[in-house]
N, C-alpha and C. Protein backbone atom coordinates (compact mmCIF):
# COMPACT_ATOMS: atom_id res chain seq x y z
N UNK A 1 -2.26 65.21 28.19
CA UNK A 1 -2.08 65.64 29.56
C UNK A 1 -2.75 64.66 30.52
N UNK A 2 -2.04 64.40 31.41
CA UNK A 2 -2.88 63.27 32.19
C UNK A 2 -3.03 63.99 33.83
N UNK A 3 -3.84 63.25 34.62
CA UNK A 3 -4.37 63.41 35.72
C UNK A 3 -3.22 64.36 36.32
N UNK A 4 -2.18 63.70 36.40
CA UNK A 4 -1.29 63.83 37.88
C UNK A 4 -0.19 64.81 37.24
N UNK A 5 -0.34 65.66 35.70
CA UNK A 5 0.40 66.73 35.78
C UNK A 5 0.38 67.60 36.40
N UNK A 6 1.30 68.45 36.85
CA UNK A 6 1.14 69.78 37.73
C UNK A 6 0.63 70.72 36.84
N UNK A 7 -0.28 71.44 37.37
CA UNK A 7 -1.09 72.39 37.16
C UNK A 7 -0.46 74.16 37.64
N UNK A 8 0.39 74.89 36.75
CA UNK A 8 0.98 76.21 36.46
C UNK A 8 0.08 77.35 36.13
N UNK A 9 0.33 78.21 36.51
CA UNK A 9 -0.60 79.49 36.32
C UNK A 9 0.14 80.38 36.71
N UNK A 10 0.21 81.88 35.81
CA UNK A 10 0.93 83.02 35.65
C UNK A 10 0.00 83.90 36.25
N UNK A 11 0.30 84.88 37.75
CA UNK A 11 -0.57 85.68 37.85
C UNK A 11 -0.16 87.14 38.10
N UNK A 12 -0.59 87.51 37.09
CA UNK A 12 -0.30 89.43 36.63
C UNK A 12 1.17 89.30 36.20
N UNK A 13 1.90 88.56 35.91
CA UNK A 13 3.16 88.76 35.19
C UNK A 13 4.28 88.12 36.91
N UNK A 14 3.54 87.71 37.63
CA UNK A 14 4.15 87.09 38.36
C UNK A 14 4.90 85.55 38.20
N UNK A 15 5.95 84.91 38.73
CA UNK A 15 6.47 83.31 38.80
C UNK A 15 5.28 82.54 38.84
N UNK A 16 5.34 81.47 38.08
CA UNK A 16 4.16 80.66 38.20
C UNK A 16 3.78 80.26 39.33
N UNK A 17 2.79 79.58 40.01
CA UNK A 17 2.86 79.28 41.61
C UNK A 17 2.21 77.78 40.89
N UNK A 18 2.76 76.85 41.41
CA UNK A 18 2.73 75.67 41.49
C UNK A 18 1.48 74.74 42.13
N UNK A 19 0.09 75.10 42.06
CA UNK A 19 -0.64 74.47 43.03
C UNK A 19 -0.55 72.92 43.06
N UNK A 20 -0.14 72.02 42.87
CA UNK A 20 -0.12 70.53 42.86
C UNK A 20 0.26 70.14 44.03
N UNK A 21 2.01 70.84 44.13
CA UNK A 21 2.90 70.29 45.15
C UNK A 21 2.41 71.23 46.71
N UNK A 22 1.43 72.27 46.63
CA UNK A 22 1.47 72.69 47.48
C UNK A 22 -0.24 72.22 48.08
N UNK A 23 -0.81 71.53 47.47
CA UNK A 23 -2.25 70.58 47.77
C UNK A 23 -1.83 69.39 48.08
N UNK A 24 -1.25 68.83 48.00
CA UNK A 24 -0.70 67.50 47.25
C UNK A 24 -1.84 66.56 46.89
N UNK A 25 -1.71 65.13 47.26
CA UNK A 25 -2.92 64.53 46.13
C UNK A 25 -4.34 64.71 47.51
N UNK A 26 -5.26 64.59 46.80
CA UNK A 26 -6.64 64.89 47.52
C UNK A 26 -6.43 63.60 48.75
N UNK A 27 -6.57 62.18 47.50
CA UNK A 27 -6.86 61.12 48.11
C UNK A 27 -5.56 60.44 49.20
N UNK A 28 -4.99 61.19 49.13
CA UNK A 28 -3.75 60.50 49.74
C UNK A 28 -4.00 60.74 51.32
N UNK A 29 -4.47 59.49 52.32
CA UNK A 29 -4.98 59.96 53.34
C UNK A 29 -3.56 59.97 54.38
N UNK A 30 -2.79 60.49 53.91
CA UNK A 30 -1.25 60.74 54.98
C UNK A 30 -0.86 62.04 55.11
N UNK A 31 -1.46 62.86 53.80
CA UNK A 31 -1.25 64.32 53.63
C UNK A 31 -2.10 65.23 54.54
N UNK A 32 -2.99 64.69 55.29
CA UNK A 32 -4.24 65.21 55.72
C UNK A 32 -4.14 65.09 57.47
N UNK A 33 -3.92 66.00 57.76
CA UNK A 33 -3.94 66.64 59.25
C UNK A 33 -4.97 66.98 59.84
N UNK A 34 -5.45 66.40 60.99
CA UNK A 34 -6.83 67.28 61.81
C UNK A 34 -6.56 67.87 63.10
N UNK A 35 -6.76 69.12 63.07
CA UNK A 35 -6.59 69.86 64.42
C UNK A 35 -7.43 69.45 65.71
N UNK A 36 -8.53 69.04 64.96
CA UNK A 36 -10.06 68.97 65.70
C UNK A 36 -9.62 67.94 66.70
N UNK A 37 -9.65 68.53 68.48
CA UNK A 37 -9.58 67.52 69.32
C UNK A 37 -11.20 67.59 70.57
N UNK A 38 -11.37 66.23 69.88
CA UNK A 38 -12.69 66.16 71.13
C UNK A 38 -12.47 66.24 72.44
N UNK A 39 -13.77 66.98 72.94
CA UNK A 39 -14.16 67.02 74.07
C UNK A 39 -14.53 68.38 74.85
N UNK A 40 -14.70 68.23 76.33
CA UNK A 40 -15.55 69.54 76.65
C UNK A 40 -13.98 70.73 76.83
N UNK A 41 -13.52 69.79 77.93
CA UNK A 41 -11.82 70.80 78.01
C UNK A 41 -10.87 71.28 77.12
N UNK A 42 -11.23 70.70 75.93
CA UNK A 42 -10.31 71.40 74.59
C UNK A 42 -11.15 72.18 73.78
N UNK A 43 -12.16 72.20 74.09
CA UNK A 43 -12.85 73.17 73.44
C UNK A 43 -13.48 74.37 73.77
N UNK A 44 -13.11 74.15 75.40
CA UNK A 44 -13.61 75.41 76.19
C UNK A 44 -12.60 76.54 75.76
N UNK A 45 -13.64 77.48 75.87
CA UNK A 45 -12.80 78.79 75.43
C UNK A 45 -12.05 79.32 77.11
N UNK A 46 -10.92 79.44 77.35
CA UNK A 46 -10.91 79.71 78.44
C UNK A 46 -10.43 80.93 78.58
N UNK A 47 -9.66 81.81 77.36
CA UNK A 47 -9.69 82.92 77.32
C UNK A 47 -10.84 84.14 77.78
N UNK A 48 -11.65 83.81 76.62
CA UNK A 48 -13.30 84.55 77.22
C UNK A 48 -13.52 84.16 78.24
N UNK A 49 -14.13 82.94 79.03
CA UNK A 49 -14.58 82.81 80.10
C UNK A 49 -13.28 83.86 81.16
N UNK A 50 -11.88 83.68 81.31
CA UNK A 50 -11.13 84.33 82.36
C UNK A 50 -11.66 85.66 81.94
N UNK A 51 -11.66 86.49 80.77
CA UNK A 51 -12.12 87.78 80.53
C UNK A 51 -13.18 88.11 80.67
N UNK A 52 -14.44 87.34 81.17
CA UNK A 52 -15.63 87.63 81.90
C UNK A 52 -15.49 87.03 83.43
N UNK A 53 -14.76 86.08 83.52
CA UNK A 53 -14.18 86.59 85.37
C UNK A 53 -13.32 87.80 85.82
N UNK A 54 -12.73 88.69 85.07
CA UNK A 54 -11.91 89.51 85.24
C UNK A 54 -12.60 90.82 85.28
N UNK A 55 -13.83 90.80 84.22
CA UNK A 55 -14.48 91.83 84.53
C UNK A 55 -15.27 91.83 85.22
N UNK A 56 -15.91 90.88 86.21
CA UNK A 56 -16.86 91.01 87.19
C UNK A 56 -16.20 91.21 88.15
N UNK A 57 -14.46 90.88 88.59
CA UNK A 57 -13.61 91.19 89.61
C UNK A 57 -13.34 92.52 89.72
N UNK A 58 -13.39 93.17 88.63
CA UNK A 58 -13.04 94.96 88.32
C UNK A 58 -14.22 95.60 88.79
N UNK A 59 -15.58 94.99 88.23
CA UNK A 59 -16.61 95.29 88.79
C UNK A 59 -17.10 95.31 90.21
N UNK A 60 -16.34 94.22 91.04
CA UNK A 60 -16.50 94.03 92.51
C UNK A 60 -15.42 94.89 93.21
N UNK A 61 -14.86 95.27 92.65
CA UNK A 61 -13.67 96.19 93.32
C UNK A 61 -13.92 97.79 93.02
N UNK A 62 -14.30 98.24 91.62
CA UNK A 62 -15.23 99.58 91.82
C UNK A 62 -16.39 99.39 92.65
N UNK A 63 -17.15 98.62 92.90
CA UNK A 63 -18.03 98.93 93.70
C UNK A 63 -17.80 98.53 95.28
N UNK A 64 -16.77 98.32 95.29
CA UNK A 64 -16.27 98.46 96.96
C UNK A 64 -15.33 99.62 97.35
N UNK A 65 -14.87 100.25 96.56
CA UNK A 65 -14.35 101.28 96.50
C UNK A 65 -15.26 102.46 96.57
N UNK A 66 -16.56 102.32 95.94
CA UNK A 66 -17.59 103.73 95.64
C UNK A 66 -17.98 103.09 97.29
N UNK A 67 -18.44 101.90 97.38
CA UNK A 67 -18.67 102.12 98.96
C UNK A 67 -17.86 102.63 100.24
N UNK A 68 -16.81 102.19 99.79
CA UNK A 68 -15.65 102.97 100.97
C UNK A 68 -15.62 104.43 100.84
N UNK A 69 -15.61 104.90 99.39
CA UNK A 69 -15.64 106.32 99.77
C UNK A 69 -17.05 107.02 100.05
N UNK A 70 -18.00 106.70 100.29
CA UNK A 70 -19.12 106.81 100.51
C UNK A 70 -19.40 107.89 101.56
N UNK A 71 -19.13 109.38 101.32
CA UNK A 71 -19.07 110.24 102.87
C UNK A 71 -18.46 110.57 103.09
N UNK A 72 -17.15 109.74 102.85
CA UNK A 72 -15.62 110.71 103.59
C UNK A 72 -15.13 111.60 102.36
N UNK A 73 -13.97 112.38 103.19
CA UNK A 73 -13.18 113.27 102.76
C UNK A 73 -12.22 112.97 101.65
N UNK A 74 -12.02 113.55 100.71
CA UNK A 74 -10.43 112.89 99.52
C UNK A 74 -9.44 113.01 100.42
N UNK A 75 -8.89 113.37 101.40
CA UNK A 75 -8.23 113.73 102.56
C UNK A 75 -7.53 112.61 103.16
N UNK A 76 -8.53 111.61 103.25
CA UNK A 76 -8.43 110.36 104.12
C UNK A 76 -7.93 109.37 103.18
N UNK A 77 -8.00 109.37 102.29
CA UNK A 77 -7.39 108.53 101.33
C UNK A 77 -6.35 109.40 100.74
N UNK A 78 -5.16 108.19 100.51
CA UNK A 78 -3.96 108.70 99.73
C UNK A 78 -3.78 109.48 98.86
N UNK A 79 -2.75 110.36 98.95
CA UNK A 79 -2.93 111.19 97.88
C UNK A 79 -2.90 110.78 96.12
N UNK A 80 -1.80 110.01 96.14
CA UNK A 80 -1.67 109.23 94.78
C UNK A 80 -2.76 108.46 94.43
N UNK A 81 -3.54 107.71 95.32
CA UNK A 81 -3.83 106.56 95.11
C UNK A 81 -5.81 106.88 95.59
N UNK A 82 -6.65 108.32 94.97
CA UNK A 82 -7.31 108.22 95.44
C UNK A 82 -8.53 107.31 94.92
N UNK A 83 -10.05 108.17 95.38
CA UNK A 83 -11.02 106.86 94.72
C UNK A 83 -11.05 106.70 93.13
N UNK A 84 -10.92 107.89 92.69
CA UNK A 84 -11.29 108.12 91.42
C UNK A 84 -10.36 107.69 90.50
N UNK A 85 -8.87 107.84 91.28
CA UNK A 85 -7.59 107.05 90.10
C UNK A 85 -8.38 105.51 90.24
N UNK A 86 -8.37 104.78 91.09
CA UNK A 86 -8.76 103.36 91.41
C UNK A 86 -9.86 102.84 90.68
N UNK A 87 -10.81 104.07 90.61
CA UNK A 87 -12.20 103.67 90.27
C UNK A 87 -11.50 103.85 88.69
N UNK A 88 -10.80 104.77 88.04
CA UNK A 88 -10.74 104.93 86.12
C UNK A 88 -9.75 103.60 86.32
N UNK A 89 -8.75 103.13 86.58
CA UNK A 89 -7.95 102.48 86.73
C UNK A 89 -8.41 100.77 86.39
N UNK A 90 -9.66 100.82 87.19
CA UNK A 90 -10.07 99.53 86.96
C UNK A 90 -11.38 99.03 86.02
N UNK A 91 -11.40 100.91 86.02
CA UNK A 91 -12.87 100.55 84.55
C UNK A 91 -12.20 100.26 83.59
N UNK A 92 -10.72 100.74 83.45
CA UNK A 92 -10.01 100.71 81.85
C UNK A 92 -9.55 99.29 81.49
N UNK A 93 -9.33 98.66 82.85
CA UNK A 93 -9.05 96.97 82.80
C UNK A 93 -10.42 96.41 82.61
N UNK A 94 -11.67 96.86 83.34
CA UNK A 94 -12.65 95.93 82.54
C UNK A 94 -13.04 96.26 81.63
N UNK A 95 -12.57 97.40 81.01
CA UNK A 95 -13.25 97.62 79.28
C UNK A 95 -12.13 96.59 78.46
N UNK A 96 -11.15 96.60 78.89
CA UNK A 96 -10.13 95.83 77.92
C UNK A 96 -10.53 94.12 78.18
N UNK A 97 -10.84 93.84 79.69
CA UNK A 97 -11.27 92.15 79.51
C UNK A 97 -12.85 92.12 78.65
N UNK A 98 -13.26 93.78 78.98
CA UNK A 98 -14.84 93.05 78.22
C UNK A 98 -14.75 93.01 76.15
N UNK A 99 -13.72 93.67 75.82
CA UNK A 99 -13.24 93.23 74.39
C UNK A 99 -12.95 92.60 73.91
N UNK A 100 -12.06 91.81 74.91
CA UNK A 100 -11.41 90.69 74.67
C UNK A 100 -12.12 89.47 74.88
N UNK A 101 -13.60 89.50 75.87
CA UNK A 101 -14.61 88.51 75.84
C UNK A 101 -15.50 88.43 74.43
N UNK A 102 -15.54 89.50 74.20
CA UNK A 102 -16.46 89.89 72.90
C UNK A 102 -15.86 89.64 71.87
N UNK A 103 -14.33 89.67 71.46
CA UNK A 103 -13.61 89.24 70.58
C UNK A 103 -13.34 87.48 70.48
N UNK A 104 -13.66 87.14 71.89
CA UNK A 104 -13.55 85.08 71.52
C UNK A 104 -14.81 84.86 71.50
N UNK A 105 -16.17 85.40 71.61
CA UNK A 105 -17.71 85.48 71.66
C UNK A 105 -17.63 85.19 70.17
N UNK A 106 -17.24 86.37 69.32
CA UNK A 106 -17.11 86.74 67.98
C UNK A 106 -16.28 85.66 66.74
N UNK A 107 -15.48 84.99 67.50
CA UNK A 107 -14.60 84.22 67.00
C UNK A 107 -15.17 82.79 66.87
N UNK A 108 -15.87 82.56 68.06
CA UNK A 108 -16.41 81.77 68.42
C UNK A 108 -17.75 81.15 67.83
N UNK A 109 -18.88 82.26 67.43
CA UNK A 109 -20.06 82.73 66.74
C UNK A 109 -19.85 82.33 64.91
N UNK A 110 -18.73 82.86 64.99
CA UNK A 110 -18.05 83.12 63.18
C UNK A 110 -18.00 81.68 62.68
C-alpha cells in the first residue's frame, strides 16, 4: 500500500465515504483557501455594534415617551397608539437587538 492510496471506511453498514478526494493532498498549496481578510473594516463586527446602536435608540425613545407622558391624561394621546403600546413596542425591539448583540459578543468570544 503506498502513500497516495485512498483511504475507505465503512460506517455502521453505511457506503464507504472516501476521505482522500474529499481532503485532497495536505501539501498541495492550490487546494488551500483562506477566508482570513486583514484589517480593522473587515473585521469589524458591524452587526453587534448596529444592535447596540439600536438598542440605545429604543432606549432614547422609551424614555422620551415616559417623559411626554409625564402628568397627562391617556385621553390626550391616541387611542391606538398610546404610551404604553409605544413604550412595550419598543422594549420588544430592544430585547431582540440586545440578543442579537449578545449573540455576535458570543460568536465573537468563542
Amino acid at each position: 500500500m503506498t502513500a497516495r492510496e485512498k483511504t475507505e471506511f465503512t460506517v455502521m453498514g453505511a457506503s464507504s465515504i472516501d476521505f482522500e478526494s474529499s481532503h485532497g493532498d495536505v501539501g498541495d498549496a492550490a487546494n488551500i483557501t483562506s477566508h482570513w481578510v486583514p484589517g480593522y473594516r473587515a473585521r469589524f463586527p458591524y452587526i453587534g455594534a448596529s444592535a447596540l446602536l439600536g438598542m440605545l435608540c429604543c432606549m432614547s425613545i422609551i424614555t422620551a415617551v415616559l417623559v411626554a407622558s409625564d402628568g397627562t391624561s391617556s385621553t390626550h394621546w391616541p387611542q391606538k397608539f398610546g404610551p404604553s403600546i409605544i413604550i412595550n413596542g419598543f422594549t420588544s425591539i430592544s430585547s431582540l437587538c440586545l440578543a442579537l448583540a449578545t449573540a455576535e459578543g458570543v460568536a465573537i468570544a468563542w
